[in-house]
PDB file of N, CA and C in Angstrom:
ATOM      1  N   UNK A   1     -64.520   2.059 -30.137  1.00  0.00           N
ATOM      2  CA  UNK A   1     -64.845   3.017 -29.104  1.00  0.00           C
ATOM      3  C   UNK A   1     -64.380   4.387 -29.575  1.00  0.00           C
ATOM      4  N   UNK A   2     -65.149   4.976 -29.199  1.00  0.00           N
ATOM      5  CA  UNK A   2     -65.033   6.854 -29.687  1.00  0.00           C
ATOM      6  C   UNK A   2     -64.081   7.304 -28.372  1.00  0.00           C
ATOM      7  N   UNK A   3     -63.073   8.044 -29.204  1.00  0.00           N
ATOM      8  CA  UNK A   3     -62.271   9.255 -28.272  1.00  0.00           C
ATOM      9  C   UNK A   3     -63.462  10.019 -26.737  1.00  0.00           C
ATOM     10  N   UNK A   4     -64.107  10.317 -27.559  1.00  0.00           N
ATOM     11  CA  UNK A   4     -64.702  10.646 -26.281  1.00  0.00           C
ATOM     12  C   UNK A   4     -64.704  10.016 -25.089  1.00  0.00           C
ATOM     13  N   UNK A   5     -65.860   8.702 -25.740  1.00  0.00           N
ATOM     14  CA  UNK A   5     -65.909   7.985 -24.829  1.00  0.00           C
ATOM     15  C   UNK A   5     -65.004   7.116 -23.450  1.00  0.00           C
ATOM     16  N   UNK A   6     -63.758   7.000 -24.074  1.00  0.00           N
ATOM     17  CA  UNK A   6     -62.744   6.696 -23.453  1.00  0.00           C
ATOM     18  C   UNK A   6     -62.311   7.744 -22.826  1.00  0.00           C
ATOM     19  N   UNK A   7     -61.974   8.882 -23.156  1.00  0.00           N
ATOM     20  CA  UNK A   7     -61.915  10.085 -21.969  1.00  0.00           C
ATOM     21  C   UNK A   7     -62.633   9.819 -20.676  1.00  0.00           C
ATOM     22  N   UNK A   8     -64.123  10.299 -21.257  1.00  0.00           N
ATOM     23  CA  UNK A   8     -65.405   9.926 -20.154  1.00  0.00           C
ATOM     24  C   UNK A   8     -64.289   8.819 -18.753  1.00  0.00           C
ATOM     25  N   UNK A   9     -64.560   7.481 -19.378  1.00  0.00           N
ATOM     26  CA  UNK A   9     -64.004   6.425 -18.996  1.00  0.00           C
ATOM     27  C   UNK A   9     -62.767   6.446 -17.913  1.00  0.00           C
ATOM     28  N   UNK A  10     -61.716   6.910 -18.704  1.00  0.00           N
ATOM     29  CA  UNK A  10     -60.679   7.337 -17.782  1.00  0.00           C
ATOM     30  C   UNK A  10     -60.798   8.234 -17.096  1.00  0.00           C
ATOM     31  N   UNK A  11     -61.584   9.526 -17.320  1.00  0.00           N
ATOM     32  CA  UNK A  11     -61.404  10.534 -16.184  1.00  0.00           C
ATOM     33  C   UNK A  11     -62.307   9.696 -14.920  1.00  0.00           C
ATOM     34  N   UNK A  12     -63.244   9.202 -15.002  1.00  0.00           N
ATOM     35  CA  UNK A  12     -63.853   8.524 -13.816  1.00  0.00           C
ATOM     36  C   UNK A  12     -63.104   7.892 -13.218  1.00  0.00           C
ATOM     37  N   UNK A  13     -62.141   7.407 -13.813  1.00  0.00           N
ATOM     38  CA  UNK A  13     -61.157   6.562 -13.100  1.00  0.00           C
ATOM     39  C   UNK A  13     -59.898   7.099 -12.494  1.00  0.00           C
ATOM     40  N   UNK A  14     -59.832   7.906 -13.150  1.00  0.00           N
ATOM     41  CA  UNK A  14     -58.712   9.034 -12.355  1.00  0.00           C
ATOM     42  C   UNK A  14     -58.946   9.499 -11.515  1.00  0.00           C
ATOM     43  N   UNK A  15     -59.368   9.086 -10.597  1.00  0.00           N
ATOM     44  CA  UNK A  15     -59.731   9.198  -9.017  1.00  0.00           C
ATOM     45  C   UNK A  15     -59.766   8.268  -8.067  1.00  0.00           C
ATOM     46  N   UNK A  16     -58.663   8.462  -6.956  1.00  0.00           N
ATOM     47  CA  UNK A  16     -58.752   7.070  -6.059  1.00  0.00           C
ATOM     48  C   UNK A  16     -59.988   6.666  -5.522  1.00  0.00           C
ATOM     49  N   UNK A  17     -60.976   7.361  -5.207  1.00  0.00           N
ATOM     50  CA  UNK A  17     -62.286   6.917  -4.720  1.00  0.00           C
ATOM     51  C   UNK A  17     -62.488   6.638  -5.584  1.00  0.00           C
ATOM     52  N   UNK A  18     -63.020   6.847  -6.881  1.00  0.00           N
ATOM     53  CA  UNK A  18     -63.870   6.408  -7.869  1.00  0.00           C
ATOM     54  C   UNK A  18     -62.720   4.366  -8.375  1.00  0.00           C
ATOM     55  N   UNK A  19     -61.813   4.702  -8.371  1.00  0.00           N
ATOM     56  CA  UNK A  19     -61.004   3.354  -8.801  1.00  0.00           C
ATOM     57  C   UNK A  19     -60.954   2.251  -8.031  1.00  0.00           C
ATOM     58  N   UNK A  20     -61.047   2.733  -6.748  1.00  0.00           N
ATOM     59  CA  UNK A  20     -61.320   1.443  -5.480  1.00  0.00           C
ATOM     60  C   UNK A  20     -63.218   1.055  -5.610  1.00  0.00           C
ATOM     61  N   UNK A  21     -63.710   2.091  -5.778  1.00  0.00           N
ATOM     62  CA  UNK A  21     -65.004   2.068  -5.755  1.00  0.00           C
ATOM     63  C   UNK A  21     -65.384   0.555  -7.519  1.00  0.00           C
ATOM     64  N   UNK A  22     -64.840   1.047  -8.355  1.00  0.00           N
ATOM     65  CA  UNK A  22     -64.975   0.468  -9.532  1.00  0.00           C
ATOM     66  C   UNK A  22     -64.103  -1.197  -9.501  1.00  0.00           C
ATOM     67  N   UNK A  23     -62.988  -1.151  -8.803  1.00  0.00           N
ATOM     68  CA  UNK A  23     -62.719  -2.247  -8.801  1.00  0.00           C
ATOM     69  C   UNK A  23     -63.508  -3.209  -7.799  1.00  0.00           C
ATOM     70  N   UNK A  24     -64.089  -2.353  -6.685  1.00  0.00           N
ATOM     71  CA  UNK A  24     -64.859  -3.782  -5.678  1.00  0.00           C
ATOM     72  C   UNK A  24     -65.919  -4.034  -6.891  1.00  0.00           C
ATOM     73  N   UNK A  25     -66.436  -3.291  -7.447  1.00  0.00           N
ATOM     74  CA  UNK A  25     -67.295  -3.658  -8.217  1.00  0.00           C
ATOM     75  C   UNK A  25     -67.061  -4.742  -9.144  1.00  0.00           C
ATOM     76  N   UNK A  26     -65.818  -4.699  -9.748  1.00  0.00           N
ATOM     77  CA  UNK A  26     -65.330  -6.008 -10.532  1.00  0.00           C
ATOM     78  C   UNK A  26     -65.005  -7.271  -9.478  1.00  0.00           C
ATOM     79  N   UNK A  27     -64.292  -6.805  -8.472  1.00  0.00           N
ATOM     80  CA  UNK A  27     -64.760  -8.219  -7.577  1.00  0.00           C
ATOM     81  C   UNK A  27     -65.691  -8.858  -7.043  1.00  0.00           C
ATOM     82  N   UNK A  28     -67.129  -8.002  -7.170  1.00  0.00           N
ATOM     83  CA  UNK A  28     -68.373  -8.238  -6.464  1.00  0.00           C
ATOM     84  C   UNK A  28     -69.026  -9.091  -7.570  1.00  0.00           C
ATOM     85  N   UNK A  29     -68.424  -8.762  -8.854  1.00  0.00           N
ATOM     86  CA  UNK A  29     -68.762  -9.817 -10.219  1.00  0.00           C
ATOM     87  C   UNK A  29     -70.105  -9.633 -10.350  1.00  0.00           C
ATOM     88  N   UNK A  30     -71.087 -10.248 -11.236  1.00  0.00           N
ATOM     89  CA  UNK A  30     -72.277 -10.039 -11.740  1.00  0.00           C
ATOM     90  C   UNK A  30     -73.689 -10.223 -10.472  1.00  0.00           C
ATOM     91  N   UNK A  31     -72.838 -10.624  -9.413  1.00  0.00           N
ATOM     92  CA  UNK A  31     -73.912 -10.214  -8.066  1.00  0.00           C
ATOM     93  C   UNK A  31     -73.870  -8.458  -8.251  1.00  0.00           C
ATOM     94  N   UNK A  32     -73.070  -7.885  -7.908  1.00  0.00           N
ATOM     95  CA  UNK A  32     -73.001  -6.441  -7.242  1.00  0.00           C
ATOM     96  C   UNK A  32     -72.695  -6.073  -6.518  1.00  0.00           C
ATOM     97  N   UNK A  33     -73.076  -5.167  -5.681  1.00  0.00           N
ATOM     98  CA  UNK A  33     -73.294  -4.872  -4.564  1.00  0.00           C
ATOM     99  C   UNK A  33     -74.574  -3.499  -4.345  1.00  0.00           C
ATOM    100  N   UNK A  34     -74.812  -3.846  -2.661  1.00  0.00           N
ATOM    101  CA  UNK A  34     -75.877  -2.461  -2.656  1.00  0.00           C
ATOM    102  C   UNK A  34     -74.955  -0.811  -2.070  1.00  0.00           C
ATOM    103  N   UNK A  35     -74.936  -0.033  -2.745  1.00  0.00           N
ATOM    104  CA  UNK A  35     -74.269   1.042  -2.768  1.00  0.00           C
ATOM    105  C   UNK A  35     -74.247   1.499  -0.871  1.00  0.00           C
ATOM    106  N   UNK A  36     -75.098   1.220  -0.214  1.00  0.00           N
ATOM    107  CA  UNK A  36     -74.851   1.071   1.038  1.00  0.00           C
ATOM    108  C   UNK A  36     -73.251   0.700   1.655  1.00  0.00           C
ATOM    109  N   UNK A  37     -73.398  -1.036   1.333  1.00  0.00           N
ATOM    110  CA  UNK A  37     -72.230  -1.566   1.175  1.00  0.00           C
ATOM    111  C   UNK A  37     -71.134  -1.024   0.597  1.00  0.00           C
ATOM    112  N   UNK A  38     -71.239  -0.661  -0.564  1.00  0.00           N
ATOM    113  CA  UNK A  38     -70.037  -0.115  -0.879  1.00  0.00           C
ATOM    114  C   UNK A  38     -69.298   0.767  -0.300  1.00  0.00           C
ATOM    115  N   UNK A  39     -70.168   1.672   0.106  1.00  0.00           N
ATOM    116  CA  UNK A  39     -70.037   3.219   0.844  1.00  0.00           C
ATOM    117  C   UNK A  39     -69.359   2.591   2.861  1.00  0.00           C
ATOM    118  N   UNK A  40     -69.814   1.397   3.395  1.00  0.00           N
ATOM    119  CA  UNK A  40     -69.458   1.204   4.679  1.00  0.00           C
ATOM    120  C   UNK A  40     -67.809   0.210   3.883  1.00  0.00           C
ATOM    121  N   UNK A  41     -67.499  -0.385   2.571  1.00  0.00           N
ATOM    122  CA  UNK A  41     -66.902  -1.327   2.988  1.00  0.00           C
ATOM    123  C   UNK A  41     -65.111  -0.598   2.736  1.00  0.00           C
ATOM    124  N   UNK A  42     -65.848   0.646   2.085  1.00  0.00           N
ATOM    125  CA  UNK A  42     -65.012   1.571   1.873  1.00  0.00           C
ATOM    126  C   UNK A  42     -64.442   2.399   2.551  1.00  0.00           C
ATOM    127  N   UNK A  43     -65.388   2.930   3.477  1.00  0.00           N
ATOM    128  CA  UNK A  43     -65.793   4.214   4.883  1.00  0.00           C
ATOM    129  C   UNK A  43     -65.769   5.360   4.067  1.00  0.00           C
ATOM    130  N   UNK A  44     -66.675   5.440   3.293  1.00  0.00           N
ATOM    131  CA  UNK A  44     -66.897   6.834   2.421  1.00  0.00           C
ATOM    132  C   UNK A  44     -68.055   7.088   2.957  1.00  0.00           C
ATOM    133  N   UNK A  45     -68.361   8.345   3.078  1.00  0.00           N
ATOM    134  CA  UNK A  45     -70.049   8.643   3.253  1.00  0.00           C
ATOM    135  C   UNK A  45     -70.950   8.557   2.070  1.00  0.00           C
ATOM    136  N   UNK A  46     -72.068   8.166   2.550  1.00  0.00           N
ATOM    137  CA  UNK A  46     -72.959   8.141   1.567  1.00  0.00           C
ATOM    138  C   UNK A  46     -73.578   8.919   0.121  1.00  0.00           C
ATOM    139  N   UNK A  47     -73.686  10.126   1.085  1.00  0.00           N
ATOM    140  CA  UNK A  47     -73.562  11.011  -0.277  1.00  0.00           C
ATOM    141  C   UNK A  47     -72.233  11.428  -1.260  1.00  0.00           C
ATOM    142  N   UNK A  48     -71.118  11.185  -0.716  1.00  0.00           N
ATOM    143  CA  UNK A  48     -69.664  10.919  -1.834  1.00  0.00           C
ATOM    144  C   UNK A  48     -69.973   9.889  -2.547  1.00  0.00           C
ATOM    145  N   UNK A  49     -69.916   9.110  -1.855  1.00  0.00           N
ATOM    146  CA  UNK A  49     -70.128   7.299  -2.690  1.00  0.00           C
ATOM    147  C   UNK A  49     -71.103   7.336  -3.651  1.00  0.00           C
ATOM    148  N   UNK A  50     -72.534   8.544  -3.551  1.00  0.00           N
ATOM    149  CA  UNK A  50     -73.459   8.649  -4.600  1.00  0.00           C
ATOM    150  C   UNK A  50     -73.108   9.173  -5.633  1.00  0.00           C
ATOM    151  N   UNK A  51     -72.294   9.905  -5.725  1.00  0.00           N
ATOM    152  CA  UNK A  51     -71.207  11.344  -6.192  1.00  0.00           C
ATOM    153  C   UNK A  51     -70.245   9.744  -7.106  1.00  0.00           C
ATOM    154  N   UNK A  52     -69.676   9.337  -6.447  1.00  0.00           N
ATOM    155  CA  UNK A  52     -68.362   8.041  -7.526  1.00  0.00           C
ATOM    156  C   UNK A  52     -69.389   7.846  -7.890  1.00  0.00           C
ATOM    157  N   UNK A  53     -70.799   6.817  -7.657  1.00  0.00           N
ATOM    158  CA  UNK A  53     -71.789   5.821  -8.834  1.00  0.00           C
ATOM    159  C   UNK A  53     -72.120   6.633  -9.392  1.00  0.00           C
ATOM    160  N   UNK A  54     -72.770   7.441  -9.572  1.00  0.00           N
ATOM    161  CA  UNK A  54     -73.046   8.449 -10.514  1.00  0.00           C
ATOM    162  C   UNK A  54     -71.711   8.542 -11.419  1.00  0.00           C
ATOM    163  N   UNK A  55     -70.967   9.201 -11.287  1.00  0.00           N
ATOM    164  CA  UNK A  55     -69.678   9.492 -12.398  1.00  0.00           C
ATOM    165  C   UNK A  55     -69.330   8.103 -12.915  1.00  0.00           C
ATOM    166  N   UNK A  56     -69.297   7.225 -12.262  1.00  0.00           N
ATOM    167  CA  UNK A  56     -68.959   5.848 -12.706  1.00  0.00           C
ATOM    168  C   UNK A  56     -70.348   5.037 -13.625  1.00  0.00           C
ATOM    169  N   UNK A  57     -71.333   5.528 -13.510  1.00  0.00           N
ATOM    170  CA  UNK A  57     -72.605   5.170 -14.209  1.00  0.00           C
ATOM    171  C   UNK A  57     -72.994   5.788 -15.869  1.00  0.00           C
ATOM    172  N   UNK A  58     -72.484   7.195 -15.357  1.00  0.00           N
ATOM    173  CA  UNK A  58     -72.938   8.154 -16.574  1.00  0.00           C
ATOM    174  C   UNK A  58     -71.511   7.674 -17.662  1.00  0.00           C
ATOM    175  N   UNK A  59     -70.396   7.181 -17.237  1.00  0.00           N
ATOM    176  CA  UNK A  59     -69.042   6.936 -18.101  1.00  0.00           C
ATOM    177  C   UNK A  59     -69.432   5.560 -18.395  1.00  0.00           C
ATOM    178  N   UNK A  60     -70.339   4.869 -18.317  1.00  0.00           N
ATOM    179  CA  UNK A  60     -70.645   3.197 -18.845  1.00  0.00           C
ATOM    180  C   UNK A  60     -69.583   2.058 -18.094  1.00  0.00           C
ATOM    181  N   UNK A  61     -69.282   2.480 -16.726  1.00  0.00           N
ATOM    182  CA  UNK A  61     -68.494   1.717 -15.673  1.00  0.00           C
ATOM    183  C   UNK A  61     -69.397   1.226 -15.257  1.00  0.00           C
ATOM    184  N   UNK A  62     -70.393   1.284 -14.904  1.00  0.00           N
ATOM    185  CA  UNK A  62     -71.211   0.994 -13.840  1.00  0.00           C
ATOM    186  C   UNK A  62     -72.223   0.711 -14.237  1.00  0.00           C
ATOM    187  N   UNK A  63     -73.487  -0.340 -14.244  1.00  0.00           N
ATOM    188  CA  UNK A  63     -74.827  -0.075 -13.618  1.00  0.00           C
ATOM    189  C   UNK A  63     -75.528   0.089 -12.968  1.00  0.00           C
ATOM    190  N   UNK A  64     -76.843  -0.107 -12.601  1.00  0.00           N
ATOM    191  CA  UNK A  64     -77.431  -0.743 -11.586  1.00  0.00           C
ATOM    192  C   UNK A  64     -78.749  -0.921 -11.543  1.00  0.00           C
ATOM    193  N   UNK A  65     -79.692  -1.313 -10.492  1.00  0.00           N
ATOM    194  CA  UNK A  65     -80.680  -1.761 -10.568  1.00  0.00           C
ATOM    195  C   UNK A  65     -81.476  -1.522  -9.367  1.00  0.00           C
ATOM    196  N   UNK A  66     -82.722  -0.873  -9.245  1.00  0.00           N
ATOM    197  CA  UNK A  66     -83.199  -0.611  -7.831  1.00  0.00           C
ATOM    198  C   UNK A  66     -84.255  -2.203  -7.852  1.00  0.00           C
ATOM    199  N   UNK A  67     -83.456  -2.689  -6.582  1.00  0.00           N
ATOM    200  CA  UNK A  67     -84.491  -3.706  -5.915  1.00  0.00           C
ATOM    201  C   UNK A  67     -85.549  -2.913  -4.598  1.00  0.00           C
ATOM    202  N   UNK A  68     -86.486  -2.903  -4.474  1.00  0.00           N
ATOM    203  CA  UNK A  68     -87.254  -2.174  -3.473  1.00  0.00           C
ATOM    204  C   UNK A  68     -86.257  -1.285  -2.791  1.00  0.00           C
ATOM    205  N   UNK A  69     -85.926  -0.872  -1.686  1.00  0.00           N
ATOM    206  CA  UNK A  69     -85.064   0.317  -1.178  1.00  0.00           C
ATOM    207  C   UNK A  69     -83.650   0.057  -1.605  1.00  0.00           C
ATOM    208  N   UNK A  70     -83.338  -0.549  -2.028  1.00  0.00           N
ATOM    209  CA  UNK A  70     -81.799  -1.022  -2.476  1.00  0.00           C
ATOM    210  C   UNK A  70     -81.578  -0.272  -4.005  1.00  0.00           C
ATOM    211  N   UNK A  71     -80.439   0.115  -4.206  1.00  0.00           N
ATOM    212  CA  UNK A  71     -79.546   0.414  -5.480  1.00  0.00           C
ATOM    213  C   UNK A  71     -78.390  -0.569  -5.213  1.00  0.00           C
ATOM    214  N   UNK A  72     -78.493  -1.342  -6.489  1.00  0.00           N
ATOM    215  CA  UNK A  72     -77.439  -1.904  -6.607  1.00  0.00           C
ATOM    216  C   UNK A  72     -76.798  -2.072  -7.683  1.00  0.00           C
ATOM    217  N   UNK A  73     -75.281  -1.942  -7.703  1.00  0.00           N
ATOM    218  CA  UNK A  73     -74.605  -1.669  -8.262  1.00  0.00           C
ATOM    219  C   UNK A  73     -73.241  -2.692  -8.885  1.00  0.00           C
ATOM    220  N   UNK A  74     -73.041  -3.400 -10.277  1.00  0.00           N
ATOM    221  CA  UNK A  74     -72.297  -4.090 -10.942  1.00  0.00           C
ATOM    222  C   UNK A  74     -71.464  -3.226 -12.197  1.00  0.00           C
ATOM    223  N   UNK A  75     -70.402  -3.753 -11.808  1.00  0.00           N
ATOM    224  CA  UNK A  75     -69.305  -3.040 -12.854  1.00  0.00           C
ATOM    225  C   UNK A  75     -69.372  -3.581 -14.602  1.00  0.00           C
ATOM    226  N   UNK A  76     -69.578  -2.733 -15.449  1.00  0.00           N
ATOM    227  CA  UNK A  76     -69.766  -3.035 -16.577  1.00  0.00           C
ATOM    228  C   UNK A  76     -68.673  -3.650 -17.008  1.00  0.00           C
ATOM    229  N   UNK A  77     -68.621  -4.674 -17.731  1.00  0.00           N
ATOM    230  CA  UNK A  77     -67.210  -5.574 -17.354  1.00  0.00           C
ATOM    231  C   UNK A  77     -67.330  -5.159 -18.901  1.00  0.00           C
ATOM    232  N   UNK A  78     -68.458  -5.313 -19.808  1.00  0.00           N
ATOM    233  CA  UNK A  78     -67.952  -5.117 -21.607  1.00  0.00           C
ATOM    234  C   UNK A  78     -67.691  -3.868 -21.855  1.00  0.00           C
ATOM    235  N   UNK A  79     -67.316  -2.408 -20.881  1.00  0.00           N
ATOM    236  CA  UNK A  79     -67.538  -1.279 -21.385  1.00  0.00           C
ATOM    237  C   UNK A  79     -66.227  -1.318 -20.831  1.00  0.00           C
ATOM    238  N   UNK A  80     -65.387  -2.074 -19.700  1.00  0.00           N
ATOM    239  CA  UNK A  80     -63.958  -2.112 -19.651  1.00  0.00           C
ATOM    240  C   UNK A  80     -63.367  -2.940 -20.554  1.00  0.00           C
ATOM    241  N   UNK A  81     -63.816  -4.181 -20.921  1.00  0.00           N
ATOM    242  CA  UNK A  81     -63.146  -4.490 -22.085  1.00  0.00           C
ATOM    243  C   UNK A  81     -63.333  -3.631 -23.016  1.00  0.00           C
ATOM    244  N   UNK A  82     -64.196  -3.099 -23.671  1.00  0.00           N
ATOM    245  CA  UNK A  82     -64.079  -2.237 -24.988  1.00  0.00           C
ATOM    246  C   UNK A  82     -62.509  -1.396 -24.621  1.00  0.00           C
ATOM    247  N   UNK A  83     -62.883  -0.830 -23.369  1.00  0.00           N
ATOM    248  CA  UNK A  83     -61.571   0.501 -22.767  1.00  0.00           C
ATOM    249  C   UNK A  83     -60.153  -0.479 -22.931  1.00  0.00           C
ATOM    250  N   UNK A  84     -59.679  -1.395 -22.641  1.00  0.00           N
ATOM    251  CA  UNK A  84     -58.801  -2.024 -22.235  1.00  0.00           C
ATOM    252  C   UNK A  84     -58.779  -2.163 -24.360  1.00  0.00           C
ATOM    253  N   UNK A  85     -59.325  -2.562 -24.552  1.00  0.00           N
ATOM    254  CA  UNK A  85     -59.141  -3.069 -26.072  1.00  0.00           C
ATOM    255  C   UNK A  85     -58.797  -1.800 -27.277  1.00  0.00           C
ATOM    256  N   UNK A  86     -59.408  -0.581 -26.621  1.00  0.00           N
ATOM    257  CA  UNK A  86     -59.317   0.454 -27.261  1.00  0.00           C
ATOM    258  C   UNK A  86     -57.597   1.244 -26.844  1.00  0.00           C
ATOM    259  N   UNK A  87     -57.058   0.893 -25.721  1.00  0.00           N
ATOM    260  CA  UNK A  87     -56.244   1.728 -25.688  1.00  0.00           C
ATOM    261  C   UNK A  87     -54.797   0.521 -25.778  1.00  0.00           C
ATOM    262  N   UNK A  88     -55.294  -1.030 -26.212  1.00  0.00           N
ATOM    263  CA  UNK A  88     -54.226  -1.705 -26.687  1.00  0.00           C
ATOM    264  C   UNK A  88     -54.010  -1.941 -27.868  1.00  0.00           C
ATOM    265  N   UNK A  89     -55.231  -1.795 -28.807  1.00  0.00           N
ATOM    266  CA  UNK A  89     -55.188  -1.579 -30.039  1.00  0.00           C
ATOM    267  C   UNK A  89     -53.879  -1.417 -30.914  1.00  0.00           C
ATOM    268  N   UNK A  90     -53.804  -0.086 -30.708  1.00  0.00           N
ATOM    269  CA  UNK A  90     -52.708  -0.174 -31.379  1.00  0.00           C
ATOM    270  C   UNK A  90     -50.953  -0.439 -30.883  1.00  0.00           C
ATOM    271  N   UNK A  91     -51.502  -1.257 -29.357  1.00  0.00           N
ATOM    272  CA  UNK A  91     -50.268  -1.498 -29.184  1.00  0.00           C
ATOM    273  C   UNK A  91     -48.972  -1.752 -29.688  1.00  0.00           C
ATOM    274  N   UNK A  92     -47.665  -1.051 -29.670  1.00  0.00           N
ATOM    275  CA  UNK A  92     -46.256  -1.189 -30.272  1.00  0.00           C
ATOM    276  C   UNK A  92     -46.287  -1.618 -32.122  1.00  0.00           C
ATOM    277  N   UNK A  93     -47.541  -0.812 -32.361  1.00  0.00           N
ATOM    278  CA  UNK A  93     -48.036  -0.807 -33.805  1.00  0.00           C
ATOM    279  C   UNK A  93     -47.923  -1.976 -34.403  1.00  0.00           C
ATOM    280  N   UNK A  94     -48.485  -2.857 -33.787  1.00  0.00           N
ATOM    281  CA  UNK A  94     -49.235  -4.217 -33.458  1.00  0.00           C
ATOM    282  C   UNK A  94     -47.617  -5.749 -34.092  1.00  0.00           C
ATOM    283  N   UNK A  95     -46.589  -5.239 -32.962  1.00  0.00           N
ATOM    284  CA  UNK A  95     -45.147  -5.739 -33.072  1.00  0.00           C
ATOM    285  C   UNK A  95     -45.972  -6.499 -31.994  1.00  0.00           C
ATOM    286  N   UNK A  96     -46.164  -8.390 -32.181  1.00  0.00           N
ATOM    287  CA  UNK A  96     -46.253  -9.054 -31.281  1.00  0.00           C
ATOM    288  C   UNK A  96     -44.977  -9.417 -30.390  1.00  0.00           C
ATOM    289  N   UNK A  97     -43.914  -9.228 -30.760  1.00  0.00           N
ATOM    290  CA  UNK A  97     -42.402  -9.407 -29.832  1.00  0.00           C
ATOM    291  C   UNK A  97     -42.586  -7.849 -28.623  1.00  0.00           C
ATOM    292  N   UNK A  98     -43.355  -7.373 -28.835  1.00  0.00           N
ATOM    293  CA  UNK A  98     -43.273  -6.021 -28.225  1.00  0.00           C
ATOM    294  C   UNK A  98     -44.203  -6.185 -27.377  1.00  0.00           C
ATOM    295  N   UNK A  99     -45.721  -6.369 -27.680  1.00  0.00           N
ATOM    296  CA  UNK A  99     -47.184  -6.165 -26.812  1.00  0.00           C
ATOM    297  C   UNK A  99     -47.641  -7.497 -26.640  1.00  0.00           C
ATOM    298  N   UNK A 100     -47.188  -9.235 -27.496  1.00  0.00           N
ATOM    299  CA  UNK A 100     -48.011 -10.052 -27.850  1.00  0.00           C
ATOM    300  C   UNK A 100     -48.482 -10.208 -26.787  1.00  0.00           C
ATOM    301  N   UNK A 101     -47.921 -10.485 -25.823  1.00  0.00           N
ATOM    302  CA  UNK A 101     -48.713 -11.267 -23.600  1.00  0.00           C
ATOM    303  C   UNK A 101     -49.567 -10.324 -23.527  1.00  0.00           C
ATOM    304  N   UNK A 102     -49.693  -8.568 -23.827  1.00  0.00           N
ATOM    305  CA  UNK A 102     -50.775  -7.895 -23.803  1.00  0.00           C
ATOM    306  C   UNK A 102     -52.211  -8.590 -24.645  1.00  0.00           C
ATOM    307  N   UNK A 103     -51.798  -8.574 -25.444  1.00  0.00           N
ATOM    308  CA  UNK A 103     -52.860  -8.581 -26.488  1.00  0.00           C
ATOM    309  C   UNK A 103     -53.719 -10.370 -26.898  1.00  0.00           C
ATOM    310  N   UNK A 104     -52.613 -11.520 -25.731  1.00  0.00           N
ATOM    311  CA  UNK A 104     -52.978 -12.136 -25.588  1.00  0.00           C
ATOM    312  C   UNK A 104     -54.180 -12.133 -24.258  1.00  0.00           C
ATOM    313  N   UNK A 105     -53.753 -11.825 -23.476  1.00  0.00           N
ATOM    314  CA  UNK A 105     -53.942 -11.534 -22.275  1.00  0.00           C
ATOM    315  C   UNK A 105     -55.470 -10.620 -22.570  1.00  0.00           C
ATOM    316  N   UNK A 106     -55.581  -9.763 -23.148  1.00  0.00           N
ATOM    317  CA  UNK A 106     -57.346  -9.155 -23.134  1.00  0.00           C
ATOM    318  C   UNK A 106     -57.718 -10.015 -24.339  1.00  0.00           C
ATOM    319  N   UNK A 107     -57.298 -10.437 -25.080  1.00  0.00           N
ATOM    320  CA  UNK A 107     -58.242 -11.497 -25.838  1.00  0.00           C
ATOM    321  C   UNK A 107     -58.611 -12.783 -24.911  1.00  0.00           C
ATOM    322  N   UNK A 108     -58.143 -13.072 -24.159  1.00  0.00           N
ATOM    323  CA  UNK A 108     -58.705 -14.341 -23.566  1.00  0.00           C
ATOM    324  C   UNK A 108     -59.444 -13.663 -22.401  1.00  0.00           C
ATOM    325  N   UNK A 109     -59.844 -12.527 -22.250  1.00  0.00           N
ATOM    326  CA  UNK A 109     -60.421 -12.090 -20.917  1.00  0.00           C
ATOM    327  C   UNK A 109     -62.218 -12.258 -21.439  1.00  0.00           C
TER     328      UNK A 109
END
């Protein structure tokens, strides 16, 4: 993963709306959800909540998919592993007595 890209990544996430927004998405798992939903299960208004998927879409958090009036929306689960893998990498300059439960722990994810 490119420096950039991981910026991108984290700054989307550096935001409590955008981080609650991204994690229902990892609990909604490879169903989704319809951005409707998200926006009532949250109590964000609609046009904010368009405002997080968007920032969370354009950073490779997010997809989605229009079913007839529906947008719906699933959390890119390989573009957080890449993130999670990129910033453990070089964990404790790869001292398994130091990071190993890390580095076990996203390899089995």
């Amino acid at each position: 993963m490119e420096n950039n890209i991981a910026v991108a990544a984290l700054s989307a996430l550096a935001h409590g709306g955008r981080l609650a927004v991204f994690r229902l998405l990892v609990q909604a798992g490879l169903e989704g959800l319809p951005a409707g939903e998200i926006a009532r299960s949250l109590g964000v208004p609609a046009n904010t909540m368009s405002t997080h998927l968007a920032i969370l879409s354009h950073a490779g958090l997010a997809t989605f998919e229009r079913h007839s009036r529906f947008v719906v929306y699933r959390a890119n689960i390989d573009s957080l592993r890449e993130l999670m893998v990129f910033l453990a990498k070089d964990c404790c300059q790869g001292r398994e007595d130091l990071c190993g439960q890390l580095i076990i722990d996203l390899s089995c994810s």
